[in-house]
N, C-alpha and C. Protein backbone atom coordinates (compact mmCIF):
# COMPACT_ATOMS: atom_id res chain seq x y z
N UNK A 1 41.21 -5.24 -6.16
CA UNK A 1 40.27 -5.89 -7.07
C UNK A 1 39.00 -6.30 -6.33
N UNK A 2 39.40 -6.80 -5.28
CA UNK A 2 38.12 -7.19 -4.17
C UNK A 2 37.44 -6.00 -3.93
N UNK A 3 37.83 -4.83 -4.02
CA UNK A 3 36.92 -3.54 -3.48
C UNK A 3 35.87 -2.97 -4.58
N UNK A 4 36.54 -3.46 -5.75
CA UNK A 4 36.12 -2.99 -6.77
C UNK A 4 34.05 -3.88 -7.19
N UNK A 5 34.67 -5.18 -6.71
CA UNK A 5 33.82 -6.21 -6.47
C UNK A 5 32.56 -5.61 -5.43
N UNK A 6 33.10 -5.76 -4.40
CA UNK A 6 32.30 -4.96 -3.26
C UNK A 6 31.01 -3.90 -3.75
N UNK A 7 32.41 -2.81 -3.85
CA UNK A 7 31.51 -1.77 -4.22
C UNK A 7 29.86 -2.13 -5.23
N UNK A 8 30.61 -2.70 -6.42
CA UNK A 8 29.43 -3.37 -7.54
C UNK A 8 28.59 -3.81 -6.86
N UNK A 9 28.87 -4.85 -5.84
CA UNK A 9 27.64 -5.50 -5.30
C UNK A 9 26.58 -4.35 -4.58
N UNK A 10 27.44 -3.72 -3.79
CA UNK A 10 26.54 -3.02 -2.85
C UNK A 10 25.59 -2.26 -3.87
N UNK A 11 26.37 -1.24 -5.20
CA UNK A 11 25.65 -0.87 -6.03
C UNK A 11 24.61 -1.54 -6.23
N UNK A 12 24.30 -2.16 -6.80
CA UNK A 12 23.54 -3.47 -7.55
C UNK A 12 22.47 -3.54 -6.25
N UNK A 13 22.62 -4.12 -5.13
CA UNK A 13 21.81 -4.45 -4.19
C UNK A 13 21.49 -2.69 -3.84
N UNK A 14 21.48 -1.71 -3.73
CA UNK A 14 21.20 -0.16 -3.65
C UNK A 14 20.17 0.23 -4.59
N UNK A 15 20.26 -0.30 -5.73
CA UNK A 15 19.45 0.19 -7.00
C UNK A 15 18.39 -1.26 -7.20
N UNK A 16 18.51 -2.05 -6.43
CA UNK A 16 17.70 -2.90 -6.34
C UNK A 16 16.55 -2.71 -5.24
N UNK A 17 16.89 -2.08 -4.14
CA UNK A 17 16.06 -1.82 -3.11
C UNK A 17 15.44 -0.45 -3.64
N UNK A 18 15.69 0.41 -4.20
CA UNK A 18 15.48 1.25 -4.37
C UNK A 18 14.34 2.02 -5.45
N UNK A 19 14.68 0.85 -6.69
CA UNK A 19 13.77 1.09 -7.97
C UNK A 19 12.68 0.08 -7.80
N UNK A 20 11.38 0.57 -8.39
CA UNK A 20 10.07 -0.52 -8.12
C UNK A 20 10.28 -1.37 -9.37
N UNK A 21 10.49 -2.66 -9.26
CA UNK A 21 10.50 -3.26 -10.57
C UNK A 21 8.94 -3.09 -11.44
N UNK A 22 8.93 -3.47 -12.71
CA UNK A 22 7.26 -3.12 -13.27
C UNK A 22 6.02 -3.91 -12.47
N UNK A 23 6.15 -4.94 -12.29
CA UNK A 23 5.18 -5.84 -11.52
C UNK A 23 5.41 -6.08 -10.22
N UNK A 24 5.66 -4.83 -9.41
CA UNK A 24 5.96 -4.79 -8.04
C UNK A 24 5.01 -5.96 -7.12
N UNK A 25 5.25 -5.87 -5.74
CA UNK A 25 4.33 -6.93 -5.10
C UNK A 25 3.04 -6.25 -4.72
N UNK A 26 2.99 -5.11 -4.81
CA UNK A 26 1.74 -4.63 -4.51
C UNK A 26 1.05 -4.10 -5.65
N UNK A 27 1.20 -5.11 -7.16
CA UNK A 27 0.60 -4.68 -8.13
C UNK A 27 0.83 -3.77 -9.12
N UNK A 28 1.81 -2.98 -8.32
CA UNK A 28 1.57 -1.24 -9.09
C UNK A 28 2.44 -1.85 -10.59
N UNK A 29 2.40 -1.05 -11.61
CA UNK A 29 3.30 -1.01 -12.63
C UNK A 29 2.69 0.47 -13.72
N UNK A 30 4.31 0.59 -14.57
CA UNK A 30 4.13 1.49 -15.65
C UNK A 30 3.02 0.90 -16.54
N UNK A 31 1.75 2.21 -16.57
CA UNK A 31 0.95 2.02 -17.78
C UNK A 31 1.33 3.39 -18.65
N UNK A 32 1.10 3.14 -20.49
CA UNK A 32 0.91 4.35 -21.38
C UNK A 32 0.29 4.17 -21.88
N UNK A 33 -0.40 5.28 -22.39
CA UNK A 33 -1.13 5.24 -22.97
C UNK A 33 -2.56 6.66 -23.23
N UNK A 34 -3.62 6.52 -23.86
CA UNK A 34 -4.29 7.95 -23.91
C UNK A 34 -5.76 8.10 -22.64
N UNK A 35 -5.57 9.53 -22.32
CA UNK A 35 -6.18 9.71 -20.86
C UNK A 35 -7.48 10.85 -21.29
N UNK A 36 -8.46 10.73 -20.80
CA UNK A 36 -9.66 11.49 -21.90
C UNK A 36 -10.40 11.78 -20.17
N UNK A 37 -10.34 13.12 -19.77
CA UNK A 37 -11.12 13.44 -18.91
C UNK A 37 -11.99 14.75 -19.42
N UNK A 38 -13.44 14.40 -18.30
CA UNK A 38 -14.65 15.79 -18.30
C UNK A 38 -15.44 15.18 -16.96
N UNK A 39 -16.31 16.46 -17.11
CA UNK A 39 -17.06 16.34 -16.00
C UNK A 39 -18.09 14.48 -15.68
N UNK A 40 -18.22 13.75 -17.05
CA UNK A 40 -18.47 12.71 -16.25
C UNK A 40 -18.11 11.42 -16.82
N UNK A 41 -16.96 11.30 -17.12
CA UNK A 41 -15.84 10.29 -17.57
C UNK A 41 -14.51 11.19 -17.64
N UNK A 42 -13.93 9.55 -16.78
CA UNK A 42 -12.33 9.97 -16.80
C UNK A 42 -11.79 8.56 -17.07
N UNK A 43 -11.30 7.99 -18.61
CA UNK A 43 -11.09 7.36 -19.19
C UNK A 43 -9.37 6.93 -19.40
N UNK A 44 -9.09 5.46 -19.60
CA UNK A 44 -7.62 5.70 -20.35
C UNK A 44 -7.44 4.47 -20.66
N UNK A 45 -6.86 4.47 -22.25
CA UNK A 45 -6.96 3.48 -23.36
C UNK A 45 -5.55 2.79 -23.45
N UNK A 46 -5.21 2.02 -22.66
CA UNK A 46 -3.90 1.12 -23.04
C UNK A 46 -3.42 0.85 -23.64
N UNK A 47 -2.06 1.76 -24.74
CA UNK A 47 -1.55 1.37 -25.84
C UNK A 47 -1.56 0.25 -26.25
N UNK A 48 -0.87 -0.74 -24.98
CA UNK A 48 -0.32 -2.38 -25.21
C UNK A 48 -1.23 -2.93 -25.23
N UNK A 49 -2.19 -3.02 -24.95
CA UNK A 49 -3.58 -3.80 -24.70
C UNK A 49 -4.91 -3.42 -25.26
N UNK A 50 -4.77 -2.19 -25.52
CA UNK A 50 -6.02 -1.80 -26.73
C UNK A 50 -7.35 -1.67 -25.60
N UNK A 51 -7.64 -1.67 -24.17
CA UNK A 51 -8.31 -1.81 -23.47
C UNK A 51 -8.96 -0.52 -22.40
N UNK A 52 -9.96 -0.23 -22.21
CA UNK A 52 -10.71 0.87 -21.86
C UNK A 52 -10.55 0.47 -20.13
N UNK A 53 -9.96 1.47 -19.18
CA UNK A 53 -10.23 1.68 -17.63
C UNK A 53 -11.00 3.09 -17.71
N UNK A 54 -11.79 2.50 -16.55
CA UNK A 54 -11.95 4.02 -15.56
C UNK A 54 -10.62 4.62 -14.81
N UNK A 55 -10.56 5.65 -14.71
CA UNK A 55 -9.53 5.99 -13.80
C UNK A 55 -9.58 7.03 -12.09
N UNK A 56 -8.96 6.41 -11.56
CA UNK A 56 -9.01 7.55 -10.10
C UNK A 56 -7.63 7.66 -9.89
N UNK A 57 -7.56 9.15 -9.55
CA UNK A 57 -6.12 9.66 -9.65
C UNK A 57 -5.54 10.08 -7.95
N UNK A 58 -5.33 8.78 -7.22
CA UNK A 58 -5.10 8.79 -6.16
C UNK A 58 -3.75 9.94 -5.95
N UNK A 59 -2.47 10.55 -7.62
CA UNK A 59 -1.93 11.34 -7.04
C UNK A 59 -1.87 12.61 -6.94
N UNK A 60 -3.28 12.91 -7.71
CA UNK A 60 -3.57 14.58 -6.99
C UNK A 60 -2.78 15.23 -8.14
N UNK A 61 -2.71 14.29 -9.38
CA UNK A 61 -1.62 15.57 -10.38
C UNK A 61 -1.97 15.72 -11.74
N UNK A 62 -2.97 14.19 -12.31
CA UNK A 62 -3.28 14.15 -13.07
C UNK A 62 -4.09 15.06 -13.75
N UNK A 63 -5.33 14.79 -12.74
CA UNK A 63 -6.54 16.19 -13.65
C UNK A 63 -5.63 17.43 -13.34
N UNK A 64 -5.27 17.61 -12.66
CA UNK A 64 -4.46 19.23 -12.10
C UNK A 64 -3.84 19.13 -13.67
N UNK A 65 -2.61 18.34 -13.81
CA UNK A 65 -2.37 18.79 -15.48
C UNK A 65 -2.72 19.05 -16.31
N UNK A 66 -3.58 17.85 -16.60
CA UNK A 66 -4.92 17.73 -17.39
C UNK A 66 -5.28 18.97 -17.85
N UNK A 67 -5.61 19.74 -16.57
CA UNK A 67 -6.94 20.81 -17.10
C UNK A 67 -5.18 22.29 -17.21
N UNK A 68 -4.31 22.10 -16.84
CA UNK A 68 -3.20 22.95 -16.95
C UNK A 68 -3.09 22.92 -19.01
N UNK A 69 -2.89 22.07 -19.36
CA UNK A 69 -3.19 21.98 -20.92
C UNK A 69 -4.17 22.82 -21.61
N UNK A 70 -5.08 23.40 -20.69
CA UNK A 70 -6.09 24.34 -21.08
C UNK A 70 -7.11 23.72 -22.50
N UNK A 71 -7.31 22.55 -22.87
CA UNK A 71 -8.30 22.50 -23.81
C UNK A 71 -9.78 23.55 -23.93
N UNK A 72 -10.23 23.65 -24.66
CA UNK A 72 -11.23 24.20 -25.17
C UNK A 72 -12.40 23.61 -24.72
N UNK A 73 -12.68 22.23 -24.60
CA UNK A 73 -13.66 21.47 -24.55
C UNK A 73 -12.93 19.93 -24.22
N UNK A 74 -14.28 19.69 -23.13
CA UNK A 74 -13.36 18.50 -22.41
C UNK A 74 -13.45 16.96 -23.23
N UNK A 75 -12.94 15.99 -22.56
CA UNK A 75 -12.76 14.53 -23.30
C UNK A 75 -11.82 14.42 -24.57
N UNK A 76 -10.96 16.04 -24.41
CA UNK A 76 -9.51 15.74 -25.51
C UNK A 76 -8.61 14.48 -24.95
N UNK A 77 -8.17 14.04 -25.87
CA UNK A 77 -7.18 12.84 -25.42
C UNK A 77 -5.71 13.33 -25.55
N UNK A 78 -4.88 12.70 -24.19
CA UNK A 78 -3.85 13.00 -24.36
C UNK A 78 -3.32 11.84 -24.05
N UNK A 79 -1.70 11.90 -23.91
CA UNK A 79 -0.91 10.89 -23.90
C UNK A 79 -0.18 10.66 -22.49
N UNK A 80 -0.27 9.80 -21.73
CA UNK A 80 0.13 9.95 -20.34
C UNK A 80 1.26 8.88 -20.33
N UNK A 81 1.86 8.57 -18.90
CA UNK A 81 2.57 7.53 -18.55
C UNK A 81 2.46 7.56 -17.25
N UNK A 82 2.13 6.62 -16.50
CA UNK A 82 1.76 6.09 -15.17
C UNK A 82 2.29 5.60 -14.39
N UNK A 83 2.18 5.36 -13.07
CA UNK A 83 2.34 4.26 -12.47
C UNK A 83 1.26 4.02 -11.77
N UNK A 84 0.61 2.98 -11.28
CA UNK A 84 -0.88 2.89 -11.49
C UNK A 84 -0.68 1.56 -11.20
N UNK A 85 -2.46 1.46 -10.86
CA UNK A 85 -2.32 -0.69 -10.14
C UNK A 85 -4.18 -0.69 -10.66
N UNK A 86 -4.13 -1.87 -11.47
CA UNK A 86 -5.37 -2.19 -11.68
C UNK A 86 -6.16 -2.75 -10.45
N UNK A 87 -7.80 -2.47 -10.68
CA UNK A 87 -8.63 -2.85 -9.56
C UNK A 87 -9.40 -3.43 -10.45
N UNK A 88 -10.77 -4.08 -10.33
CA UNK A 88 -12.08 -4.30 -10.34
C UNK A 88 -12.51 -3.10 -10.38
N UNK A 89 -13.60 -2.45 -11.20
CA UNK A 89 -14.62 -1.83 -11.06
C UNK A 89 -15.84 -2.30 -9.72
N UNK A 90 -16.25 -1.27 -9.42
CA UNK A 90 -17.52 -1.42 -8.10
C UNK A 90 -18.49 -1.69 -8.93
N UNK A 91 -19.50 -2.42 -8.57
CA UNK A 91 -20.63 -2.39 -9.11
C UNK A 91 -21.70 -1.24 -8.83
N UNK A 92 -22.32 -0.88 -9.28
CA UNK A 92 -23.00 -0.05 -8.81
C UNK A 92 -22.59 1.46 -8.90
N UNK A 93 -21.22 1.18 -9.26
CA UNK A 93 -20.85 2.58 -8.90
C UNK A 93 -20.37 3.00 -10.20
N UNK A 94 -20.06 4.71 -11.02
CA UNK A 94 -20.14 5.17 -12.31
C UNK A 94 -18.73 4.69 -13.35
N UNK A 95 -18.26 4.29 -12.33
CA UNK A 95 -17.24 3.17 -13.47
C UNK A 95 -17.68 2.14 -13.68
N UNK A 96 -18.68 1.41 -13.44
CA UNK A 96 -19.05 -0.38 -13.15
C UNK A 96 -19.11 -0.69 -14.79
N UNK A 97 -19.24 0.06 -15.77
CA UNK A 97 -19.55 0.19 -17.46
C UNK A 97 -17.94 -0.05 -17.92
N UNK A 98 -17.03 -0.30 -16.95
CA UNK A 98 -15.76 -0.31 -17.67
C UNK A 98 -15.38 -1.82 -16.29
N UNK A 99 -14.37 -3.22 -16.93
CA UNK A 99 -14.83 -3.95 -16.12
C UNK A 99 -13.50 -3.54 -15.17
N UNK A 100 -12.75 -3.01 -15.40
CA UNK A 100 -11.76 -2.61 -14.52
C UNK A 100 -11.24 -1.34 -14.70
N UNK A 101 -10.53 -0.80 -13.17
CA UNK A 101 -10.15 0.69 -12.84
C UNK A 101 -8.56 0.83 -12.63
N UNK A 102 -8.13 1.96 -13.49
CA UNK A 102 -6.89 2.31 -12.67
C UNK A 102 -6.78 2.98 -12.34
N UNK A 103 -6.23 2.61 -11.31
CA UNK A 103 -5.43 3.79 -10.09
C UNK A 103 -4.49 4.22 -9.92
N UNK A 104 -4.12 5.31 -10.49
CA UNK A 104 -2.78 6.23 -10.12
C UNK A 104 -2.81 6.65 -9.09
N UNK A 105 -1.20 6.02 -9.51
CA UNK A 105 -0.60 6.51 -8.56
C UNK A 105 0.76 7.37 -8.45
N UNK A 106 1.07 7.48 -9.59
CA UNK A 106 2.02 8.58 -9.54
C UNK A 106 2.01 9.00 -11.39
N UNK A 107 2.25 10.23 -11.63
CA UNK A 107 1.87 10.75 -12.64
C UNK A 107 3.62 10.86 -13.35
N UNK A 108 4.02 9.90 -14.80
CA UNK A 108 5.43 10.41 -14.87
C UNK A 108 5.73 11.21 -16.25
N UNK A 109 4.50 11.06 -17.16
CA UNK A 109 4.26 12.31 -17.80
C UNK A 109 3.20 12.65 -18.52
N UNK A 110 2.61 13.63 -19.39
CA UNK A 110 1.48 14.23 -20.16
C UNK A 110 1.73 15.11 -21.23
N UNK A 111 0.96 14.58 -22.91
CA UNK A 111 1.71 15.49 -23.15
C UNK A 111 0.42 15.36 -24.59
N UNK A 112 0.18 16.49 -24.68
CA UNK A 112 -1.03 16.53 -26.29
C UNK A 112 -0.33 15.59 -27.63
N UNK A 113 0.46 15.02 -27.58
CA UNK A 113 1.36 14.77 -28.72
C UNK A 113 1.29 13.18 -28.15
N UNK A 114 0.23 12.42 -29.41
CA UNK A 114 -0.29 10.91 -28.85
C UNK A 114 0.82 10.02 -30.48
N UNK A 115 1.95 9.57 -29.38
CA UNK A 115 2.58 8.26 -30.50
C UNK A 115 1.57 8.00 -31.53
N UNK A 116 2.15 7.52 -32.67
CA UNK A 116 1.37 6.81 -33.76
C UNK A 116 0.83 5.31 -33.59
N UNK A 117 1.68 4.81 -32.74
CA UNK A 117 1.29 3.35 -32.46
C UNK A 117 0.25 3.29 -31.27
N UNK A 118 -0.54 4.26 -30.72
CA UNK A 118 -1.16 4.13 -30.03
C UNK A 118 -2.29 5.24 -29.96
N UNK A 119 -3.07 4.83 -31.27
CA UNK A 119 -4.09 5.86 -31.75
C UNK A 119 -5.41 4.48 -32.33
């Protein structure tokens, strides 16, 4: 019975070290929501929050998908899910029109097909 105990714990403490909780310590967490890139905006609208970022795609997968979707013409919106850590916008610089940026950081999906609750 004691092993059985054990084991659980170690489980438990394994999947605890292991998974990023949402509000990790270094900020990061799951965002969803719709992602609208072109040559000079790269946008994304926060289901839960109704709120406009710039975005930079620190993981190298996003636009790569993005433009894998093949649209016709750019600034189609699609439906993403993130993991990503809000910044400040730079001043001065071509996001400064949005007051904060996210940053991906890992891409966990994309898909032309935008929920109803988040239109």
């Amino acid at each position: 019975m004691r092993l059985k105990y054990l084991a659980f714990a170690l489980l438990m403490c394994f999947c605890a070290c292991t998974n990023k909780p949402e509000n990790a310590a270094d900020g990061t967490r799951t965002y969803k929501g719709m992602y609208s890139f072109g040559p000079e905006e790269k946008s994304f609208k926060d289901c839960s929050e109704a709120r406009m970022f710039w975005v930079v795609d620190s993981s190298a997968q996003l636009e790569l998908q993005y433009s894998q979707l093949h649209f016709e013409k750019p600034y189609e919106p699609v439906y993403i899910q993130v993991i990503g850590k809000k910044v400040l916008s730079k001043k001065g610089d071509v996001s400064d029109t949005f007051d904060s940026t996210l940053v991906v950081k890992k891409l966990i999906s994309i898909t032309k097909e935008i929920p109803a609750d988040c239109n």
